[in-house]
C-alpha atoms as a PDB file:
ATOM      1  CA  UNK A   1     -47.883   4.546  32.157  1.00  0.00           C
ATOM      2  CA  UNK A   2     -49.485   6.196  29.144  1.00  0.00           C
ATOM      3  CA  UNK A   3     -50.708   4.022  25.908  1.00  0.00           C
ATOM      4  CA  UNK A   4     -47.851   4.577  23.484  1.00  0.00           C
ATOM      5  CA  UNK A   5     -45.326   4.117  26.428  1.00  0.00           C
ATOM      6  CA  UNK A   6     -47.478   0.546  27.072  1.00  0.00           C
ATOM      7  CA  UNK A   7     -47.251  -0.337  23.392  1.00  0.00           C
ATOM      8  CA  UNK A   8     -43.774   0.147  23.085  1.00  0.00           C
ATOM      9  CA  UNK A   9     -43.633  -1.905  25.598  1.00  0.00           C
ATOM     10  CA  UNK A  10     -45.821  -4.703  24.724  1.00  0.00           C
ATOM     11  CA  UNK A  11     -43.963  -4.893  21.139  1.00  0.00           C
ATOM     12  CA  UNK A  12     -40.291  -4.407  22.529  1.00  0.00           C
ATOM     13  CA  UNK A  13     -41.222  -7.749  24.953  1.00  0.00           C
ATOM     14  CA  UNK A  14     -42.481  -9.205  21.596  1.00  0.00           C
ATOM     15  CA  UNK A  15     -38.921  -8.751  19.394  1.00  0.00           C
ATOM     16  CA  UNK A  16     -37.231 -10.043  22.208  1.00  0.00           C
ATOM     17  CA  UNK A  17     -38.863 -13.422  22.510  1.00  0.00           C
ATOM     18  CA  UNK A  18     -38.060 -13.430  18.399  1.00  0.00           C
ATOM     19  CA  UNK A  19     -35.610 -16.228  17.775  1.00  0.00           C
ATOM     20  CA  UNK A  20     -33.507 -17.209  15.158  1.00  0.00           C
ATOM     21  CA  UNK A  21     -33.555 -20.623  13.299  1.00  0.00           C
ATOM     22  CA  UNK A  22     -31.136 -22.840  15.758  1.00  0.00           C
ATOM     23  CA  UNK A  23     -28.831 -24.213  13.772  1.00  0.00           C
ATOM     24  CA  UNK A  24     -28.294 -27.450  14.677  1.00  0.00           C
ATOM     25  CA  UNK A  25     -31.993 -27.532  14.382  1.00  0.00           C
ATOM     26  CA  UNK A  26     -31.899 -27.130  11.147  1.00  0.00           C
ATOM     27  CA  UNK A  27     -31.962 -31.075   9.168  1.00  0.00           C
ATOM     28  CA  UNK A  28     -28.483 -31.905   7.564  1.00  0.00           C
ATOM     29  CA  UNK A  29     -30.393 -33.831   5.338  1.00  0.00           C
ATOM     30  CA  UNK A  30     -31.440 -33.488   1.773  1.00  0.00           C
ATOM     31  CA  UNK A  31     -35.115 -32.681   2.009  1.00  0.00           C
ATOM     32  CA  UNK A  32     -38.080 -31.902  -0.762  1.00  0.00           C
ATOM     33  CA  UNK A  33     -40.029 -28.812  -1.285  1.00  0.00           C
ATOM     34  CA  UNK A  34     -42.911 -29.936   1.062  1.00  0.00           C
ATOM     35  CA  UNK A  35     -40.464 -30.648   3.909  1.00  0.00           C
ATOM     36  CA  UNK A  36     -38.821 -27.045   3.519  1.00  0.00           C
ATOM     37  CA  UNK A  37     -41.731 -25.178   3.466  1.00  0.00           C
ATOM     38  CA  UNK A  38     -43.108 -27.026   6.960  1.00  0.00           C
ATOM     39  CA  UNK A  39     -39.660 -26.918   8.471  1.00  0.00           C
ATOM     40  CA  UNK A  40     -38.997 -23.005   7.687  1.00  0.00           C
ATOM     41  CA  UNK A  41     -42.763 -21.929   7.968  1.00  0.00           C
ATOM     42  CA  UNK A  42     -42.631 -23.527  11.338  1.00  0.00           C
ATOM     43  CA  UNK A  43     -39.327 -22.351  12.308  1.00  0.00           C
ATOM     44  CA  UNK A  44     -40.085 -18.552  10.706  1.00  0.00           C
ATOM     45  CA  UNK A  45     -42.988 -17.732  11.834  1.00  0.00           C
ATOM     46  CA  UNK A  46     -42.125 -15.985  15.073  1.00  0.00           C
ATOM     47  CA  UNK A  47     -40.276 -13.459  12.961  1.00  0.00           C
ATOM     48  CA  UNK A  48     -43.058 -13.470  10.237  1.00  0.00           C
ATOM     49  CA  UNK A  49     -44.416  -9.939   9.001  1.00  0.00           C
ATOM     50  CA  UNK A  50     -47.976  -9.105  10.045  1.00  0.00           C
ATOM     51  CA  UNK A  51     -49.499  -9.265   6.870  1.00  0.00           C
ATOM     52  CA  UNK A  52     -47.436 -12.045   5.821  1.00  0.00           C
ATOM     53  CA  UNK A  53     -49.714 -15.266   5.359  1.00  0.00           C
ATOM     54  CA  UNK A  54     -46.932 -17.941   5.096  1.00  0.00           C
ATOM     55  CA  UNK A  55     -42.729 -16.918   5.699  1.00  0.00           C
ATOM     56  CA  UNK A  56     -42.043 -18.690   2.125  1.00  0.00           C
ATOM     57  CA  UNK A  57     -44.470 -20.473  -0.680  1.00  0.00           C
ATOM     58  CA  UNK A  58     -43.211 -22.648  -3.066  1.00  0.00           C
ATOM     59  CA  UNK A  59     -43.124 -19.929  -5.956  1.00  0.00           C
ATOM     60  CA  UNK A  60     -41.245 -18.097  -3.578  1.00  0.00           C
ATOM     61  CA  UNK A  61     -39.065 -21.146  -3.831  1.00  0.00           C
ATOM     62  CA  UNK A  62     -38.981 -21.609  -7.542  1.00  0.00           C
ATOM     63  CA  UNK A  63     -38.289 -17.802  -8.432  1.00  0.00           C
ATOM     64  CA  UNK A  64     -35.134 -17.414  -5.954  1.00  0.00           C
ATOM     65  CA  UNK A  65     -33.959 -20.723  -7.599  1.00  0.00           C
ATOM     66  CA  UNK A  66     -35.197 -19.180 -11.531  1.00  0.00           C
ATOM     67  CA  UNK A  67     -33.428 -15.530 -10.571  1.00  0.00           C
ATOM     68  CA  UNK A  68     -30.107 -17.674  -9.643  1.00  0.00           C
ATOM     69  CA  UNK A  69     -29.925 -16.684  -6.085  1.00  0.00           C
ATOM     70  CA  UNK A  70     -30.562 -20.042  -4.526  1.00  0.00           C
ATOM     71  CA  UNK A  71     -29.316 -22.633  -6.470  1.00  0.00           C
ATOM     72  CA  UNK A  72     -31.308 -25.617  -7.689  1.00  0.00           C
ATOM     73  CA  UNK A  73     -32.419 -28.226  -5.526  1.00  0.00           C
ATOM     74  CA  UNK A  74     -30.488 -31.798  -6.598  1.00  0.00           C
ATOM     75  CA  UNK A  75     -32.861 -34.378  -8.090  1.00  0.00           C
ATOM     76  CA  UNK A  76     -35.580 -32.229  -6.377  1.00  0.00           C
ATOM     77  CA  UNK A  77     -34.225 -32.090  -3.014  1.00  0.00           C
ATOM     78  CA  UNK A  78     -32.967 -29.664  -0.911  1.00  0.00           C
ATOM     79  CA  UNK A  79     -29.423 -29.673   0.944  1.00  0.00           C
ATOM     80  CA  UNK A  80     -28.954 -27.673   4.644  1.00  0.00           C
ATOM     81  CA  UNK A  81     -26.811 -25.047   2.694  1.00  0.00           C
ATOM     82  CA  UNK A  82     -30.233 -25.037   0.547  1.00  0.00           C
ATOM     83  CA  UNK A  83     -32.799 -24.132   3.909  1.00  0.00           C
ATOM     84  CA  UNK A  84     -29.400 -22.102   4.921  1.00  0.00           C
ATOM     85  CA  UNK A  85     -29.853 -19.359   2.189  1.00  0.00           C
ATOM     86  CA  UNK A  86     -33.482 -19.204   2.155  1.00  0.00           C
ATOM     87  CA  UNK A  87     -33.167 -18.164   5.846  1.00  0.00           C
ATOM     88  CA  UNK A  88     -31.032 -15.102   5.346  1.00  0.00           C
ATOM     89  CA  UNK A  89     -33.104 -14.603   1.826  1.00  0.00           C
ATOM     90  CA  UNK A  90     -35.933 -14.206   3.760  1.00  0.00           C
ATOM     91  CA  UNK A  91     -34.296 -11.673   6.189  1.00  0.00           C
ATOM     92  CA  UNK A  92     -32.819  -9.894   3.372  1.00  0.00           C
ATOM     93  CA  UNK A  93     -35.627  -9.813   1.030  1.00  0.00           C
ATOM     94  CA  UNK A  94     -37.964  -7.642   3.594  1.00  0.00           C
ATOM     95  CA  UNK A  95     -35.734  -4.521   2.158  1.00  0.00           C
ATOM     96  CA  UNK A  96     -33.617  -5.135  -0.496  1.00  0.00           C
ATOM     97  CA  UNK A  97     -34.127  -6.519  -3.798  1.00  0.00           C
ATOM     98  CA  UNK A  98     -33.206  -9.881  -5.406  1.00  0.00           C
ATOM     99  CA  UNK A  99     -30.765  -8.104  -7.844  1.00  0.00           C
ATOM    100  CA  UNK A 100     -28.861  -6.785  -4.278  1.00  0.00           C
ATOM    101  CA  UNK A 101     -29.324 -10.234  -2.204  1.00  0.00           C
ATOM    102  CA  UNK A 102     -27.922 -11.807  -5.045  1.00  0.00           C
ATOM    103  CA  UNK A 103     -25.089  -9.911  -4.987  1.00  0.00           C
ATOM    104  CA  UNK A 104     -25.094 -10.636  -1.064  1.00  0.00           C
ATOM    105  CA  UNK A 105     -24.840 -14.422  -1.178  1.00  0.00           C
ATOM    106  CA  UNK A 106     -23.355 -15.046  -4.593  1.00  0.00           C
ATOM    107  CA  UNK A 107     -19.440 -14.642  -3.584  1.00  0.00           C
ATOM    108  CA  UNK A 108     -20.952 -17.091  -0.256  1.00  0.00           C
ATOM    109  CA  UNK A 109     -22.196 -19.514  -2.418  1.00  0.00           C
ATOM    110  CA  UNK A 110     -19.107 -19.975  -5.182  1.00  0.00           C
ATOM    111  CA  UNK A 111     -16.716 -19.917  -1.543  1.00  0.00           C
ATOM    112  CA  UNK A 112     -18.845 -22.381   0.735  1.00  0.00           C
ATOM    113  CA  UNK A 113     -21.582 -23.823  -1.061  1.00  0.00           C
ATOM    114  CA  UNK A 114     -21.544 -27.741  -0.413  1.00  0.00           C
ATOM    115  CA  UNK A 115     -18.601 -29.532   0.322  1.00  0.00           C
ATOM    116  CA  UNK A 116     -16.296 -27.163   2.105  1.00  0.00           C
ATOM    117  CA  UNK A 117     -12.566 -27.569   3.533  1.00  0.00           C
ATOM    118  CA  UNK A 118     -12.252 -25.731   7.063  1.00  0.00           C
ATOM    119  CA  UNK A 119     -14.680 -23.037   7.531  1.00  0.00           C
ATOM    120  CA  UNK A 120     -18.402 -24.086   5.971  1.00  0.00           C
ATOM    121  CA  UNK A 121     -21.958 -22.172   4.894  1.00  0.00           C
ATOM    122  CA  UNK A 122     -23.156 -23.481   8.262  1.00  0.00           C
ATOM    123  CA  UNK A 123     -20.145 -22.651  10.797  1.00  0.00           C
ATOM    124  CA  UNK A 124     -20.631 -18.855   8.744  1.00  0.00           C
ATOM    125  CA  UNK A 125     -24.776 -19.318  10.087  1.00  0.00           C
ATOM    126  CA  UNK A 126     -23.897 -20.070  13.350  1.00  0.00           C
ATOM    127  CA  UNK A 127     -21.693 -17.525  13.820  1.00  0.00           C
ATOM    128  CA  UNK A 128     -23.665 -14.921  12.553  1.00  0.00           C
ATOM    129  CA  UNK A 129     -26.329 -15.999  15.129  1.00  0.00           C
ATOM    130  CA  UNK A 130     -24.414 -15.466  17.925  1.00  0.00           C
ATOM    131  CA  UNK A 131     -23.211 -11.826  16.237  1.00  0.00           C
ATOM    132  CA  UNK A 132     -27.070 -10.758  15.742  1.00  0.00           C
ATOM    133  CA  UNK A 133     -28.099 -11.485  19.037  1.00  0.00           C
ATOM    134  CA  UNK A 134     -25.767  -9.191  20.590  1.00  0.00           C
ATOM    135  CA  UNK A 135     -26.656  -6.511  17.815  1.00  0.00           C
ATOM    136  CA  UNK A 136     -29.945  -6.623  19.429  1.00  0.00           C
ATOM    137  CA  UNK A 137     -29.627  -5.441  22.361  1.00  0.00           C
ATOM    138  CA  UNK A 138     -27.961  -2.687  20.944  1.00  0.00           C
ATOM    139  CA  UNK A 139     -31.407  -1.903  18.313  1.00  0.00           C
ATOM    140  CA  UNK A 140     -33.295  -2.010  21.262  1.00  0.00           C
ATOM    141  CA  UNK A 141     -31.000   0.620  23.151  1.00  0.00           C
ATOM    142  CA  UNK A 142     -31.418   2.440  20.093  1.00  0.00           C
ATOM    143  CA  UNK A 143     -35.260   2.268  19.550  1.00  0.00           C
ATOM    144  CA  UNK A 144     -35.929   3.756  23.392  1.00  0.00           C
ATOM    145  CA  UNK A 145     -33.680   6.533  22.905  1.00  0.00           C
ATOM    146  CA  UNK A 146     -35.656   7.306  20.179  1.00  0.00           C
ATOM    147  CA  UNK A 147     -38.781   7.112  21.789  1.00  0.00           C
ATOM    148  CA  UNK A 148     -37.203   9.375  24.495  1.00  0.00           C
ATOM    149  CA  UNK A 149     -36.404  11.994  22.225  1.00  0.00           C
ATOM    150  CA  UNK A 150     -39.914  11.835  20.585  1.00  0.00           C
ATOM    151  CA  UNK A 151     -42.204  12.386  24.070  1.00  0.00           C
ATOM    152  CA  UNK A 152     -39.809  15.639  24.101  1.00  0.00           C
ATOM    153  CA  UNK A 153     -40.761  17.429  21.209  1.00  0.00           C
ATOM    154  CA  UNK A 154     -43.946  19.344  20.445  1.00  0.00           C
ATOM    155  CA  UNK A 155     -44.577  20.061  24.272  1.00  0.00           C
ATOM    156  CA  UNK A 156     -46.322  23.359  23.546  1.00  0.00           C
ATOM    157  CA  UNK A 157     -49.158  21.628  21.840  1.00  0.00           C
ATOM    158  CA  UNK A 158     -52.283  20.509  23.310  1.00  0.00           C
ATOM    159  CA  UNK A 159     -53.009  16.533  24.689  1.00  0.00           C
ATOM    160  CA  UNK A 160     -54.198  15.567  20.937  1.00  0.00           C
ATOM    161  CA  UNK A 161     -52.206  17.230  18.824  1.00  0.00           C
ATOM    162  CA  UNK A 162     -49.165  16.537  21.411  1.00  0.00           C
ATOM    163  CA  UNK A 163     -49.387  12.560  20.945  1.00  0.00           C
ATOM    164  CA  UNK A 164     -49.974  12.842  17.402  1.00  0.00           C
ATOM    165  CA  UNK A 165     -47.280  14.627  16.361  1.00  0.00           C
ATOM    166  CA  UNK A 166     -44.817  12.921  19.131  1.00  0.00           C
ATOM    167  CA  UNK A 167     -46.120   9.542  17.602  1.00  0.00           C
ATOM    168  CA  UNK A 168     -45.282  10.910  14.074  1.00  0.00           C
ATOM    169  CA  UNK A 169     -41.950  11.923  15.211  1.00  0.00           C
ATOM    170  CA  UNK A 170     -40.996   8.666  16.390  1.00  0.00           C
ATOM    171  CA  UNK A 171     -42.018   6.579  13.115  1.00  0.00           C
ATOM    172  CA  UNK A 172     -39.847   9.043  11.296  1.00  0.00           C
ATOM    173  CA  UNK A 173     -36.968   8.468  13.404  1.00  0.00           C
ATOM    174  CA  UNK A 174     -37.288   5.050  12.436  1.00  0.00           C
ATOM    175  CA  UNK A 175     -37.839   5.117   9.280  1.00  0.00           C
ATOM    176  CA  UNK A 176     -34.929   7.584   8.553  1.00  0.00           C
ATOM    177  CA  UNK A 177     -32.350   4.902  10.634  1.00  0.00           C
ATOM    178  CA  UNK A 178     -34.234   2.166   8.000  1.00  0.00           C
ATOM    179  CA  UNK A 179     -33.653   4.386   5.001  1.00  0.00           C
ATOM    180  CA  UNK A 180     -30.418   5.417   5.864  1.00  0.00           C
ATOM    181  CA  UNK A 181     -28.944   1.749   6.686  1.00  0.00           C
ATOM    182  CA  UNK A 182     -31.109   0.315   3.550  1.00  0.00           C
ATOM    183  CA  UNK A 183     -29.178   3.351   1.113  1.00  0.00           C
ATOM    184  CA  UNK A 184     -25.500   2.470   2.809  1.00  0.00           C
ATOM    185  CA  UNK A 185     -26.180  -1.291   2.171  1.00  0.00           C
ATOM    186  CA  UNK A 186     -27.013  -0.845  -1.668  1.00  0.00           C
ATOM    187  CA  UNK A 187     -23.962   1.743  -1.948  1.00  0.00           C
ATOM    188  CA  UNK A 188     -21.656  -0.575  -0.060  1.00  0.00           C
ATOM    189  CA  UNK A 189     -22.595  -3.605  -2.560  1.00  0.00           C
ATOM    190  CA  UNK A 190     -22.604  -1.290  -5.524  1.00  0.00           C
ATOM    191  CA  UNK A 191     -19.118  -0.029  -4.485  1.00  0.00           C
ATOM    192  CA  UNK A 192     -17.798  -3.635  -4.000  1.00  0.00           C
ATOM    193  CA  UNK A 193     -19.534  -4.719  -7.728  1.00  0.00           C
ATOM    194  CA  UNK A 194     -17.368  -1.704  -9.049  1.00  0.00           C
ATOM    195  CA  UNK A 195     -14.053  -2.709  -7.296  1.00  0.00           C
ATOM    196  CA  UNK A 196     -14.589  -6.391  -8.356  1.00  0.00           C
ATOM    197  CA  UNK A 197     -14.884  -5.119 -12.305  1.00  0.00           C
ATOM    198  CA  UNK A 198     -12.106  -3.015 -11.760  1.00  0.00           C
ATOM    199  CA  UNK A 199      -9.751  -5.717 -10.411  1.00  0.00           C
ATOM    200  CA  UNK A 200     -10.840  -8.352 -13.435  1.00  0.00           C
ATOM    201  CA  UNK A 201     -10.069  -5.721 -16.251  1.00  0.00           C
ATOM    202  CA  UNK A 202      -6.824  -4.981 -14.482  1.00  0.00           C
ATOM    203  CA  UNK A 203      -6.315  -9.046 -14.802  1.00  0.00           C
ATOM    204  CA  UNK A 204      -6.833  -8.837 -18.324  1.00  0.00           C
ATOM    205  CA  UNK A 205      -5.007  -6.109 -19.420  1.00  0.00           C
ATOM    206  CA  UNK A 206      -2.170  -8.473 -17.264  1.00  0.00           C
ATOM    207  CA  UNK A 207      -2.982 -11.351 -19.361  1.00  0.00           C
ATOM    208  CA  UNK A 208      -2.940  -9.776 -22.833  1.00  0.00           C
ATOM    209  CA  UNK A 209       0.523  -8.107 -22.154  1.00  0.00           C
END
């Protein structure tokens, strides 16, 4: 087995062994900043980026909360629904920006914040688990085929120049998937921002007549 075969390898036995935030591990009770941060530093690690020193900080916290994405804690304590939207903010926030994750949870929020009849913020988590995990076996399908394709290009080249540019090849395929998924996302929520503003001056031209 060659090196780049090995560390595809070694990192495609690491993202499987990533796991999501159980939910019924997750306290359903009110809890302050201190208790968050251990609980979802603890729990988010595994899935932590490289250069990331901590999964969330308290101004992390505070500006999600200031930029009305999460909303404010309740005398200074934090609710499950709370720890439940910092976990997908902290998914989301690794490539979109708060103006787009805001759009993301915001129609959650007003629908299933808090106190909920029938379906609930945390039934939505827990289902969305279940959904991810079998979207990941699919990724990793995905990432080997690419890999394939990338030790068959560039076979006229010598040893060096071979497994630079089939390494190079590879990173673009996945950063083209990346960028292409990251540009459909923002279009998507644009295009649903557009059809919302549409509908509610349609409503008011209803109302005035």
């Amino acid at each position: 087995m060659d090196d780049s075969r090995k560390r595809l390898n070694d990192i495609l036995h690491q993202l499987s062994e990533i796991d999501y935030v159980h939910p019924d591990d997750i306290p359903n009770i009110d809890l302050y900043m201190d208790q968050v941060l251990t609980f979802l530093n603890q729990e988010l690690g595994m899935v932590r980026e490289v250069n990331e020193d901590k999964a969330i900080t308290k101004t992390m916290i505070n500006n999600y909360t200031k930029n009305q994405i999460l909303p404010p804690p309740e005398k200074k304590k934090y609710s499950r629904d709370h720890m439940l939207n910092m976990i997908f903010i902290y998914y989301f926030k690794n490539f979109l920006g708060l103006k787009e994750i805001k759009s993301i949870l915001e129609p959650i929020n007003e629908k299933y914040y808090g106190d909920s009849e029938g379906l609930d913020f945390f039934d939505i988590y827990s289902d969305m688990v279940g959904y991810e995990r079998k979207v990941a076996k699919e990724v990793t399908k995905d990432i080997i085929r690419k890999y394939n394709f990338s030790r068959q290009v560039f076979e006229d080249q010598d040893e060096e120049s071979k497994d630079i540019l089939q390494d190079f090849t590879f990173i673009c395929l996945l950063s083209f998937d990346v960028f292409v998924k990251k540009m459909m996302i923002e279009q998507y929520i644009s295009g649903r921002g557009e059809d919302q503003e549409k509908k509610a001056e349609k409503d008011n031209e209803k109302s005035e007549e």
